[in-house]
N, C-alpha and C. Protein backbone atom coordinates (compact mmCIF):
# COMPACT_ATOMS: atom_id res chain seq x y z
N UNK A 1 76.29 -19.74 14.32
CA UNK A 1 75.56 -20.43 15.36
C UNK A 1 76.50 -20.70 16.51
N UNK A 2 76.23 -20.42 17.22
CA UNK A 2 76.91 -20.82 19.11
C UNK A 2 77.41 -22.26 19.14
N UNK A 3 78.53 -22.63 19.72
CA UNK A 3 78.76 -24.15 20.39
C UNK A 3 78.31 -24.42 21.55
N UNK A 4 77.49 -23.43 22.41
CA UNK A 4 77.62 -23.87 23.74
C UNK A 4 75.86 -24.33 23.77
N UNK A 5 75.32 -25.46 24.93
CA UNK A 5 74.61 -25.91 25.17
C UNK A 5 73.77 -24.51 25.99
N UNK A 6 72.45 -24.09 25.46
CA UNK A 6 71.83 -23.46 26.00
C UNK A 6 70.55 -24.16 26.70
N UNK A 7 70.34 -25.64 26.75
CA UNK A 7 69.29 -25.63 27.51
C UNK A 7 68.51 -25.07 28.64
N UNK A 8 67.64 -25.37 29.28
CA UNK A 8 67.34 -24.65 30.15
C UNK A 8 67.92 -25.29 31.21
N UNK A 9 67.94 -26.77 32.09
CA UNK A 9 68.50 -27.61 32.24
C UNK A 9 69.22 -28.78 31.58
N UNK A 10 70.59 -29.15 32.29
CA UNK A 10 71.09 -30.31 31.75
C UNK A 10 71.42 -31.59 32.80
N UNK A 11 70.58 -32.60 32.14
CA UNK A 11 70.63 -33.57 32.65
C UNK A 11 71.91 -34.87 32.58
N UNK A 12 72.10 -35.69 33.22
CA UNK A 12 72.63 -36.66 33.43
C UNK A 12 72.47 -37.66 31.67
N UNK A 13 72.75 -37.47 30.74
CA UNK A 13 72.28 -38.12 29.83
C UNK A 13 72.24 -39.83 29.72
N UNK A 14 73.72 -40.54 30.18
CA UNK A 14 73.33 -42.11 30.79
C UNK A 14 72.29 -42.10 31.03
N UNK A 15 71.66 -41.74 31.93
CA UNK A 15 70.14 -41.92 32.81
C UNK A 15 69.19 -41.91 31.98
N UNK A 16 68.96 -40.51 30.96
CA UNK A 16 68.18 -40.28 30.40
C UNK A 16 67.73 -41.37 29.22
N UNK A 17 69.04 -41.58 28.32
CA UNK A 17 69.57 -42.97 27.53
C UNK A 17 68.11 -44.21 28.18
N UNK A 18 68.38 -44.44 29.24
CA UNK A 18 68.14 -45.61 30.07
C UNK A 18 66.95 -45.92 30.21
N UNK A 19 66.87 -44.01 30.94
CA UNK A 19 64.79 -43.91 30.86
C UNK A 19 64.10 -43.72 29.66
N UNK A 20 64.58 -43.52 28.98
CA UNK A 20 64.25 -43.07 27.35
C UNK A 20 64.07 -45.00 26.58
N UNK A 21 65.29 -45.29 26.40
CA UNK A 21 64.86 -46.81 26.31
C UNK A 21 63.88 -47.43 26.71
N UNK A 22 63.53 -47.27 27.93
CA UNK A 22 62.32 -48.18 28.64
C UNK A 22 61.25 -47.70 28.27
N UNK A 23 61.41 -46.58 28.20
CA UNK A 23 60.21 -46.03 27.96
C UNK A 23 59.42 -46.21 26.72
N UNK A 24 60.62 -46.02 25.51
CA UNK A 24 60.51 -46.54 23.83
C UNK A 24 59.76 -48.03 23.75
N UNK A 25 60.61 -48.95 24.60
CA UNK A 25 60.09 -50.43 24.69
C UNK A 25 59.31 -50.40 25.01
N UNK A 26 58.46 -50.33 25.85
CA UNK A 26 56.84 -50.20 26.13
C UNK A 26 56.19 -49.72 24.85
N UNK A 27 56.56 -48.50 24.54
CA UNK A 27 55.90 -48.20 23.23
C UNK A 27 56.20 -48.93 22.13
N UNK A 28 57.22 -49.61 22.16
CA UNK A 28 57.45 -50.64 20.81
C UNK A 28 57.83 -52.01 21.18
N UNK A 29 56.26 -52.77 21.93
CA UNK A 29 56.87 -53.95 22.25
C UNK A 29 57.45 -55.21 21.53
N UNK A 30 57.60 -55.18 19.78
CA UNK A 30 57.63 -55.99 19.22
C UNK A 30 59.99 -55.76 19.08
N UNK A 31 59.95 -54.65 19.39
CA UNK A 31 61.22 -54.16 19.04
C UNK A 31 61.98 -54.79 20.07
N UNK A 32 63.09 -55.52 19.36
CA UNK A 32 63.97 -56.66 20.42
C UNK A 32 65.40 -55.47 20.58
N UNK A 33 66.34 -55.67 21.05
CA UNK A 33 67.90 -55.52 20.94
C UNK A 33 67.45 -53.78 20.99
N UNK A 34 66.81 -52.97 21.50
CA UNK A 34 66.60 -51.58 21.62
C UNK A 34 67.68 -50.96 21.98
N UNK A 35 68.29 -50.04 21.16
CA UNK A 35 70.13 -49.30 22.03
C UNK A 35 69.69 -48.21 21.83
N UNK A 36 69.96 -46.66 22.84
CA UNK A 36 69.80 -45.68 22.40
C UNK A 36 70.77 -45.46 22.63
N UNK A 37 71.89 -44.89 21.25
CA UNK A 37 73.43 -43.86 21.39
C UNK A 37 73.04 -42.27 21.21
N UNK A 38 74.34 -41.62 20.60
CA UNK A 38 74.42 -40.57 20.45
C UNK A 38 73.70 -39.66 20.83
N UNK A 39 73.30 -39.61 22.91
CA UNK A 39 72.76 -38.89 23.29
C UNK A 39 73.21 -37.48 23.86
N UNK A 40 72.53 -36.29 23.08
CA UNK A 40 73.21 -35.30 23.00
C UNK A 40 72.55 -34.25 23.17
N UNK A 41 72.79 -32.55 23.70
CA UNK A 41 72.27 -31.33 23.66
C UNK A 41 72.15 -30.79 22.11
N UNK A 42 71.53 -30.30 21.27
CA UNK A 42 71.99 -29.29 20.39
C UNK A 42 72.40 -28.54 20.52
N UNK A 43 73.79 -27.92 19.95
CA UNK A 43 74.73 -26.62 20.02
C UNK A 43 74.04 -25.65 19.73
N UNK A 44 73.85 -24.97 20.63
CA UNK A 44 73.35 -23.00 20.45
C UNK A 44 71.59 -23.12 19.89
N UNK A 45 71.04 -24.53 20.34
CA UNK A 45 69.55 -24.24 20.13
C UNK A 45 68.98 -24.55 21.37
N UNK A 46 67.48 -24.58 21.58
CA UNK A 46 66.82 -25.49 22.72
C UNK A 46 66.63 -24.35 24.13
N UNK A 47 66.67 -23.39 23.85
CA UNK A 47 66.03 -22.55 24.89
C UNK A 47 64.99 -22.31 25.60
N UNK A 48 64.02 -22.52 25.01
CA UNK A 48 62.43 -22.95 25.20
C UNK A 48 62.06 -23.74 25.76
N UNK A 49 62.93 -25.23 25.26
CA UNK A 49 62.37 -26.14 25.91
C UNK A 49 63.35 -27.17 25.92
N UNK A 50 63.40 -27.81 26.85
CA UNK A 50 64.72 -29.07 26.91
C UNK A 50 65.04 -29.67 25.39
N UNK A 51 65.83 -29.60 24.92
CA UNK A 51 65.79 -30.34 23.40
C UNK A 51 66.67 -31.27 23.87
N UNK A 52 66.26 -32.47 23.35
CA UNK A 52 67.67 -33.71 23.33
C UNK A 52 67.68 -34.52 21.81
N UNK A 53 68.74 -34.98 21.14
CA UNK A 53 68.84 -35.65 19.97
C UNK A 53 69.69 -36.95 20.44
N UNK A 54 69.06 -37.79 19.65
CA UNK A 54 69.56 -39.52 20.06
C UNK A 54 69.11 -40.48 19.02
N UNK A 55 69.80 -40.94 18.85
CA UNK A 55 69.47 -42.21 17.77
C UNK A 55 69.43 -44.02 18.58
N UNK A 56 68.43 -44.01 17.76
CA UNK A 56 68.48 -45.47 18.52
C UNK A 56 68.38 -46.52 17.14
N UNK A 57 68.41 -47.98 17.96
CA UNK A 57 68.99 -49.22 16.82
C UNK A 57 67.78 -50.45 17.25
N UNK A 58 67.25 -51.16 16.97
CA UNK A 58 66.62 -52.18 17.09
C UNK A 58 66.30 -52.75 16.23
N UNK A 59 65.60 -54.30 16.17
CA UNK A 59 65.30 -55.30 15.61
C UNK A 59 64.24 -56.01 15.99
N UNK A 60 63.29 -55.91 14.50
CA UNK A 60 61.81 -56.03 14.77
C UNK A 60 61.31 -56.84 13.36
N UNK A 61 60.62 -57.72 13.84
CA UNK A 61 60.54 -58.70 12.69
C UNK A 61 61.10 -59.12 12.02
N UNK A 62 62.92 -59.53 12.79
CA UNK A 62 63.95 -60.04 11.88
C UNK A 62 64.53 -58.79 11.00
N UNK A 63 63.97 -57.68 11.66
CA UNK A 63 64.77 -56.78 10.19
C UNK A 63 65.60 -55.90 11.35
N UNK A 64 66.35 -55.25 10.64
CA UNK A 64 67.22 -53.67 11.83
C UNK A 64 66.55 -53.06 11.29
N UNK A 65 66.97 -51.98 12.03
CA UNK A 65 66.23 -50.53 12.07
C UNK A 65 66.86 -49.98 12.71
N UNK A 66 67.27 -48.46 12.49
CA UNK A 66 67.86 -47.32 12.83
C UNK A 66 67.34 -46.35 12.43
N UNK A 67 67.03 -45.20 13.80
CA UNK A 67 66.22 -44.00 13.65
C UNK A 67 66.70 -42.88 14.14
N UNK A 68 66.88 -41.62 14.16
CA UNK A 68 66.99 -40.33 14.84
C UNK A 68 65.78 -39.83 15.38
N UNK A 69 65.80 -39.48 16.67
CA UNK A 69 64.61 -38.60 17.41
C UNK A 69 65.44 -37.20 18.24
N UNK A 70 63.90 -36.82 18.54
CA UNK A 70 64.25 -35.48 19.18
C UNK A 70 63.24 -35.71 20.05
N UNK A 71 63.86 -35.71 21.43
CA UNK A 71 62.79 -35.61 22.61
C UNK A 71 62.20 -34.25 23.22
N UNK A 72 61.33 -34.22 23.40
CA UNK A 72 61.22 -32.10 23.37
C UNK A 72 60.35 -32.36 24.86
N UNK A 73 60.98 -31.56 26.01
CA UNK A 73 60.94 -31.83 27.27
C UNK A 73 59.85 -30.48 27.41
N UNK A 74 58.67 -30.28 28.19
CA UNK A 74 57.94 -29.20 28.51
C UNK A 74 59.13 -28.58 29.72
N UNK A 75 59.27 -27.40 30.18
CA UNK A 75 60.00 -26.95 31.19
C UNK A 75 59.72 -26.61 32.31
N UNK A 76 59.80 -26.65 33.12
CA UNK A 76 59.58 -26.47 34.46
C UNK A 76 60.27 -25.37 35.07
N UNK A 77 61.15 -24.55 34.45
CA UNK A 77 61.68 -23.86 35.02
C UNK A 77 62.26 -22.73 34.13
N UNK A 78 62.87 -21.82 34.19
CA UNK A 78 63.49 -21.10 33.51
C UNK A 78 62.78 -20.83 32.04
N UNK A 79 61.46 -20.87 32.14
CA UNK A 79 60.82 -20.68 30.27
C UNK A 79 60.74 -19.13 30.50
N UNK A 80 60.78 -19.31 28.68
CA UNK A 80 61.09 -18.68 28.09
C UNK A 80 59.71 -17.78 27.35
N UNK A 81 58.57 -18.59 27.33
CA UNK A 81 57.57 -18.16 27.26
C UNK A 81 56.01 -18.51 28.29
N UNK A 82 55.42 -17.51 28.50
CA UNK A 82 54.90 -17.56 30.06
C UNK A 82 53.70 -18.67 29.92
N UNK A 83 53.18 -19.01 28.62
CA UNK A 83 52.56 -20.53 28.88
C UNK A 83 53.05 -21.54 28.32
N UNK A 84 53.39 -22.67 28.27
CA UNK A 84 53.94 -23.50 27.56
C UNK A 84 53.17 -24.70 27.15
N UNK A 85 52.79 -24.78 26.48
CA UNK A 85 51.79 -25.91 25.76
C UNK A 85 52.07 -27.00 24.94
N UNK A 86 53.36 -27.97 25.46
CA UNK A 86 54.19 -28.80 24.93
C UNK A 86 53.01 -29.98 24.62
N UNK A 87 51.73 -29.96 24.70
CA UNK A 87 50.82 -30.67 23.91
C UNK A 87 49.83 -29.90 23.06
N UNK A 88 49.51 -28.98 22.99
CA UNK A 88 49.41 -28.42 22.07
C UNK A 88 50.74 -28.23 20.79
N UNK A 89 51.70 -27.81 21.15
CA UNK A 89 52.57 -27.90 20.01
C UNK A 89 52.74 -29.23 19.50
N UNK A 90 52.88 -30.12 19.87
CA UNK A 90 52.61 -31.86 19.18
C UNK A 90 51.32 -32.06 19.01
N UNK A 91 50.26 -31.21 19.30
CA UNK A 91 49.18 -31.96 18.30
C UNK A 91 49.17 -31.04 16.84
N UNK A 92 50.03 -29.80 16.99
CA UNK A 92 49.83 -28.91 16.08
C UNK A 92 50.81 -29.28 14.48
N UNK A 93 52.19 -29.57 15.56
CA UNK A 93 53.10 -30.46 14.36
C UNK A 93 52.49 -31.49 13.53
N UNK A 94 51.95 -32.15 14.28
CA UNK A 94 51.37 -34.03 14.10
C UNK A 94 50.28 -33.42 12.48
N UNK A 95 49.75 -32.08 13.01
CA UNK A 95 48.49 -31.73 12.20
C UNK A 95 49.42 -31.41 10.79
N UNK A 96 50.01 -30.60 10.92
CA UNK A 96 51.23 -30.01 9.95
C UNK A 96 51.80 -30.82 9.21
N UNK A 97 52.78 -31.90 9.91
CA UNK A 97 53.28 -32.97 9.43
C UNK A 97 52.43 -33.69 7.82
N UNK A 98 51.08 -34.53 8.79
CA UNK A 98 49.80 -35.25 8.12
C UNK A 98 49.68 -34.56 7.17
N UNK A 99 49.64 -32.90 6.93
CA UNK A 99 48.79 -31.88 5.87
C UNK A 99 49.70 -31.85 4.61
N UNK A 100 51.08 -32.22 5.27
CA UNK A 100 51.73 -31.89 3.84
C UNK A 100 51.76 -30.70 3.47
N UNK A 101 51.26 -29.57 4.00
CA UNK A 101 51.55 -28.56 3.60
C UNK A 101 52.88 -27.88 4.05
N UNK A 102 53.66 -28.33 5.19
CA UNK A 102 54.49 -27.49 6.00
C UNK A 102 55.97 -28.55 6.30
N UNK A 103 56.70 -28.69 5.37
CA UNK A 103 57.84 -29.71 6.19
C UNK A 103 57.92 -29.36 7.25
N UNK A 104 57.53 -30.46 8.32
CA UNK A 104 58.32 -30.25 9.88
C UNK A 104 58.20 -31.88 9.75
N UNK A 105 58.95 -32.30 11.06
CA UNK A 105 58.61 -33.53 11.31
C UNK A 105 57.93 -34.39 12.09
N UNK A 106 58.32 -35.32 11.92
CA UNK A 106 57.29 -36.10 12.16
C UNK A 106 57.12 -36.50 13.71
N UNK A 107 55.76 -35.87 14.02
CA UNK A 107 55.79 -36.50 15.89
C UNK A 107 55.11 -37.66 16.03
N UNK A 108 56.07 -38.67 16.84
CA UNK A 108 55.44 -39.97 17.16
C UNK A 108 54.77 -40.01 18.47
N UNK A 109 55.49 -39.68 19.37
CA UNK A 109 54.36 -40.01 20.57
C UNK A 109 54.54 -38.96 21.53
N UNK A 110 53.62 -38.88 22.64
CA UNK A 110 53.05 -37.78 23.45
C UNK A 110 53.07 -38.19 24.98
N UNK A 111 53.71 -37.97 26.01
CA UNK A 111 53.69 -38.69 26.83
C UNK A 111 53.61 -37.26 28.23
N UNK A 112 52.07 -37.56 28.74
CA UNK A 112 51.74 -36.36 29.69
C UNK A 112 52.32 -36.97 31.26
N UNK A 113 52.94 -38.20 31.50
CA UNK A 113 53.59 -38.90 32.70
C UNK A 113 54.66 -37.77 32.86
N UNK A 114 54.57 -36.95 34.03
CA UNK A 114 55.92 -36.72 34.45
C UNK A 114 56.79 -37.64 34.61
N UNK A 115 56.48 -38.55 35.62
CA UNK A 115 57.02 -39.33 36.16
C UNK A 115 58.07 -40.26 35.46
N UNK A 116 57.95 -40.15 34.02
CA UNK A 116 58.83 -40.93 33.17
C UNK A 116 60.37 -39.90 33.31
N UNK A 117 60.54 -38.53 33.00
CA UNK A 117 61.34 -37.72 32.77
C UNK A 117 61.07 -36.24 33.67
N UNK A 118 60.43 -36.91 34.29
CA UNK A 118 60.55 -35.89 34.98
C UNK A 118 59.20 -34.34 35.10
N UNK A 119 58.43 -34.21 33.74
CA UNK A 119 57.83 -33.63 33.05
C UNK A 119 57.90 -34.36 31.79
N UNK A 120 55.93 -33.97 31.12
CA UNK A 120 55.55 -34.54 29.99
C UNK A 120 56.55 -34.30 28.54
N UNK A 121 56.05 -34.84 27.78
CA UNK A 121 57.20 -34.73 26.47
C UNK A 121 56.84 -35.14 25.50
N UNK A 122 57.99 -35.24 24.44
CA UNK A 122 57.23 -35.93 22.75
C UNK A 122 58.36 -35.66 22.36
N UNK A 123 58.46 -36.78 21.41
CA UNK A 123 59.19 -37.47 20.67
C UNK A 123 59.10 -37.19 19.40
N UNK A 124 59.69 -37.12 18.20
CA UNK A 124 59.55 -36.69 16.59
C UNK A 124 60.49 -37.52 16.28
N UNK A 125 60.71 -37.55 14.92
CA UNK A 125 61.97 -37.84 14.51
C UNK A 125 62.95 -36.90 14.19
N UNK A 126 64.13 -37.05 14.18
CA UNK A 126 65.32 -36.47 13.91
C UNK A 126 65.44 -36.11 12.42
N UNK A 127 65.39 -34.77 11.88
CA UNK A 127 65.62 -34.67 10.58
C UNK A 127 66.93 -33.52 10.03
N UNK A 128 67.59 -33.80 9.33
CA UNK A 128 68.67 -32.75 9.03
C UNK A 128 68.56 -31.48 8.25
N UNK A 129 69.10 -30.41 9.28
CA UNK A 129 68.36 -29.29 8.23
C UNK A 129 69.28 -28.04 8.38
N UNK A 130 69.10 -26.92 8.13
CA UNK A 130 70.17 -25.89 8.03
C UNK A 130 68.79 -25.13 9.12
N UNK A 131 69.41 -24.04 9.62
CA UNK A 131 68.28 -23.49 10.35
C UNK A 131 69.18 -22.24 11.39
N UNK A 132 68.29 -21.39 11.25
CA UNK A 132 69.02 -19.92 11.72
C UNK A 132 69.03 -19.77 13.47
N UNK A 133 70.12 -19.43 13.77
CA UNK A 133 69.99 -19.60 15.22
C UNK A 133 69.56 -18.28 15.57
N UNK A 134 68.66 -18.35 16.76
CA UNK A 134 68.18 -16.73 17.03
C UNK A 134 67.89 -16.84 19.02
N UNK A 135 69.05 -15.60 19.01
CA UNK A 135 69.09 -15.54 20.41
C UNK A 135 68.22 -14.51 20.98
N UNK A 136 67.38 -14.29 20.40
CA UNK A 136 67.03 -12.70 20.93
C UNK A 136 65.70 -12.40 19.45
N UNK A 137 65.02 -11.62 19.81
CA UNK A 137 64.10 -11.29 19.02
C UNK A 137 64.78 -10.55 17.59
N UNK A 138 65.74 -9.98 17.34
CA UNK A 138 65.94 -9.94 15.89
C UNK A 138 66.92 -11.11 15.64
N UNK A 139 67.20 -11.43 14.44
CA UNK A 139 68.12 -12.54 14.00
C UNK A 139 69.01 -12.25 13.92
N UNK A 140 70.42 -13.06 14.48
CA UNK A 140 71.89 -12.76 13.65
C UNK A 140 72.05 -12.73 12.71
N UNK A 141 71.98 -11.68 11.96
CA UNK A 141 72.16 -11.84 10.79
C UNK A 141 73.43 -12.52 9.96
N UNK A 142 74.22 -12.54 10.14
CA UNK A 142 75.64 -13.44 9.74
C UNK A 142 75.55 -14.96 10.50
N UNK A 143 74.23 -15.27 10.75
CA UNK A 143 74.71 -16.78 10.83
C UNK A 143 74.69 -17.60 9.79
N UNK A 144 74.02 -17.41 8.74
CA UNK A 144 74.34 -17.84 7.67
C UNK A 144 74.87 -17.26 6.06
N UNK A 145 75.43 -17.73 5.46
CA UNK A 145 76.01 -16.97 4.32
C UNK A 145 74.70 -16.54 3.88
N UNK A 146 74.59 -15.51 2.93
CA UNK A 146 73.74 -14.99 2.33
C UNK A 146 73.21 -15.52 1.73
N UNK A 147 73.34 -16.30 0.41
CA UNK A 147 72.13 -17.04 -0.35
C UNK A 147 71.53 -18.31 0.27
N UNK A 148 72.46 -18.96 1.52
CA UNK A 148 71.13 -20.17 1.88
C UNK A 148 70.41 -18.93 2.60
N UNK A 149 70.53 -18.01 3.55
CA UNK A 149 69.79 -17.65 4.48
C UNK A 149 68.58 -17.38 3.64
N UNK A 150 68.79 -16.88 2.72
CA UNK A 150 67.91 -16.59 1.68
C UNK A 150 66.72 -17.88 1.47
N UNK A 151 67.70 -18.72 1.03
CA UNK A 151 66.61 -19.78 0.95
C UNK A 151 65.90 -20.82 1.63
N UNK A 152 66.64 -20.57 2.78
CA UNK A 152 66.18 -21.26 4.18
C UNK A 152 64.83 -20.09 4.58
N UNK A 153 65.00 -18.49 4.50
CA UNK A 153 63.66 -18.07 4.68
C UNK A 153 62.58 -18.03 3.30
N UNK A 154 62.77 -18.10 2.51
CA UNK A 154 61.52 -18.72 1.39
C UNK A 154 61.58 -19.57 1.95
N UNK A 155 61.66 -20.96 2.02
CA UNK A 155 61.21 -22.39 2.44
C UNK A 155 60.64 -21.63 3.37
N UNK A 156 60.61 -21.42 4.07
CA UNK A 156 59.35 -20.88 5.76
C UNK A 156 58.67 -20.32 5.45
N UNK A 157 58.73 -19.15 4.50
CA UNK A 157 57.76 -18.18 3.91
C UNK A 157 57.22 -19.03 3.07
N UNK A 158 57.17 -19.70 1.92
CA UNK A 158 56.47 -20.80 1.39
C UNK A 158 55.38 -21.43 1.54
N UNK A 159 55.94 -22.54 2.95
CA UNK A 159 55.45 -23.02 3.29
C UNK A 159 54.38 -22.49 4.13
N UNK A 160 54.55 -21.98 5.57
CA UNK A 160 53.68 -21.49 6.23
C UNK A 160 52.57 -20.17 5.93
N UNK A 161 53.32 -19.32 4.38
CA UNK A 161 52.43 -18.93 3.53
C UNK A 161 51.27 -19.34 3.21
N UNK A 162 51.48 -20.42 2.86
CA UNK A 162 50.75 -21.56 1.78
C UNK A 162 48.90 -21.75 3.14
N UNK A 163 49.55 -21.43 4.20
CA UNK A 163 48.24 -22.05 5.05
C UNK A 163 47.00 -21.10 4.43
N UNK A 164 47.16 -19.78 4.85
CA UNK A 164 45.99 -19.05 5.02
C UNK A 164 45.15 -19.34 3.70
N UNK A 165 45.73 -19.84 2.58
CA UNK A 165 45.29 -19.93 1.10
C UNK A 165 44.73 -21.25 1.25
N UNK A 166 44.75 -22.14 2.09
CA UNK A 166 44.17 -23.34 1.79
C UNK A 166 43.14 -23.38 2.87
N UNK A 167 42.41 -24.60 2.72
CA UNK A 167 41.50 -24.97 3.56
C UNK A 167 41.64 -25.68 4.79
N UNK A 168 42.52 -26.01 4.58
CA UNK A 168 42.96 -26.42 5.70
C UNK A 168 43.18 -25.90 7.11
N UNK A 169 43.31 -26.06 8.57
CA UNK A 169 43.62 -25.53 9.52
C UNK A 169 43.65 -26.48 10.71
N UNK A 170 44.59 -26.18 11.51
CA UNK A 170 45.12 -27.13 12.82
C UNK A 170 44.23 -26.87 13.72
N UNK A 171 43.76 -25.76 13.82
CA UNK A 171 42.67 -25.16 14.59
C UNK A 171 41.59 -25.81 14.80
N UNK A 172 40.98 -26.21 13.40
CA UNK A 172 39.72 -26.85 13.52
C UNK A 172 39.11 -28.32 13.92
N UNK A 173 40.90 -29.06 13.55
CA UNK A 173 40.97 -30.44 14.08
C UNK A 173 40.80 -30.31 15.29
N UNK A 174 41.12 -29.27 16.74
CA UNK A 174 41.30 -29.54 18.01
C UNK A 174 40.46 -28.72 18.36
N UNK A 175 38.79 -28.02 17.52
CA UNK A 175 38.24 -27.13 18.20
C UNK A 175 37.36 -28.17 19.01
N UNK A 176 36.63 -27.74 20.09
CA UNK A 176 36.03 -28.72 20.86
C UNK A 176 34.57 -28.33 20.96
């Protein structure tokens, strides 16, 4: 996997920290002492679409709390694919998530305000995972040793297998 930041743009992250906070607090008005640290690019991912990872700290009903998110920025520029449907893909996760059929994670909120960041966005949580970096339509193959790659693609094949066999579908929650 790459070290270098491929976003499409990179922002001022202080700022972002700042606007990202305020923005959280509104959405969590009970949450006192709100800090967002470890605001960061992912190494050699996030081409598509602005990716940012950050953890934040607060205190809410006398208790702490500490969380990881991933803010996933729609792009404005430089995409990578010619429509971009950064609300459709969070209602599709959100569907995924709920079904239990598909580990991904979990999306919390949806926010179509440019004006907060600039362009709309969504929020998930931060989850730790092994995952193949792919620059280009075939895969590197040597980015991972051989037996996780192995089992990092069953888990995907698995899972997203598993749809067409069930009854289920994301489709039908958002047909109109």
């Amino acid at each position: 996997m790459s070290d270098a930041i491929v976003a499409p743009n990179v922002r001022d992250l202080d700022e972002l920290a700042r606007d990202l906070g305020a923005w959280m607090h509104r959405r969590m008005p009970d949450a006192e002492a709100l800090v967002i640290t470890n605001v960061s690019y992912p190494r050699g991912a996030g081409q598509s679409h602005e990716t940012i990872l950050f953890d934040a700290a607060w205190r809410e009903g006398g208790a702490g709390h500490t969380q990881g998110f991933v803010v996933r920025i729609k792009p404005s520029s430089f995409t990578v694919f010619p429509d971009n449907l950064v609300d459709q893909q969070f209602q599709i996760m959100q569907a995924l998530h709920e079904s239990g059929l598909v580990r991904v994670a979990r999306t919390l909120w949806f926010e179509e305000n440019p004006a907060v960041l600039g362009a709309p966005f969504f929020l998930m949580e931060k989850k730790l995972a092994v995952f193949q970096y792919q620059s280009r339509p075939t895969v590197i193959a040597g980015s991972l040793p051989r037996h996780p790659r192995r089992s990092v693609a069953a888990c995907g094949k698995a899972g997203f297998g598993s749809l067409p066999r069930s009854s289920w579908s994301p489709w039908t929650r958002f047909a109109s």
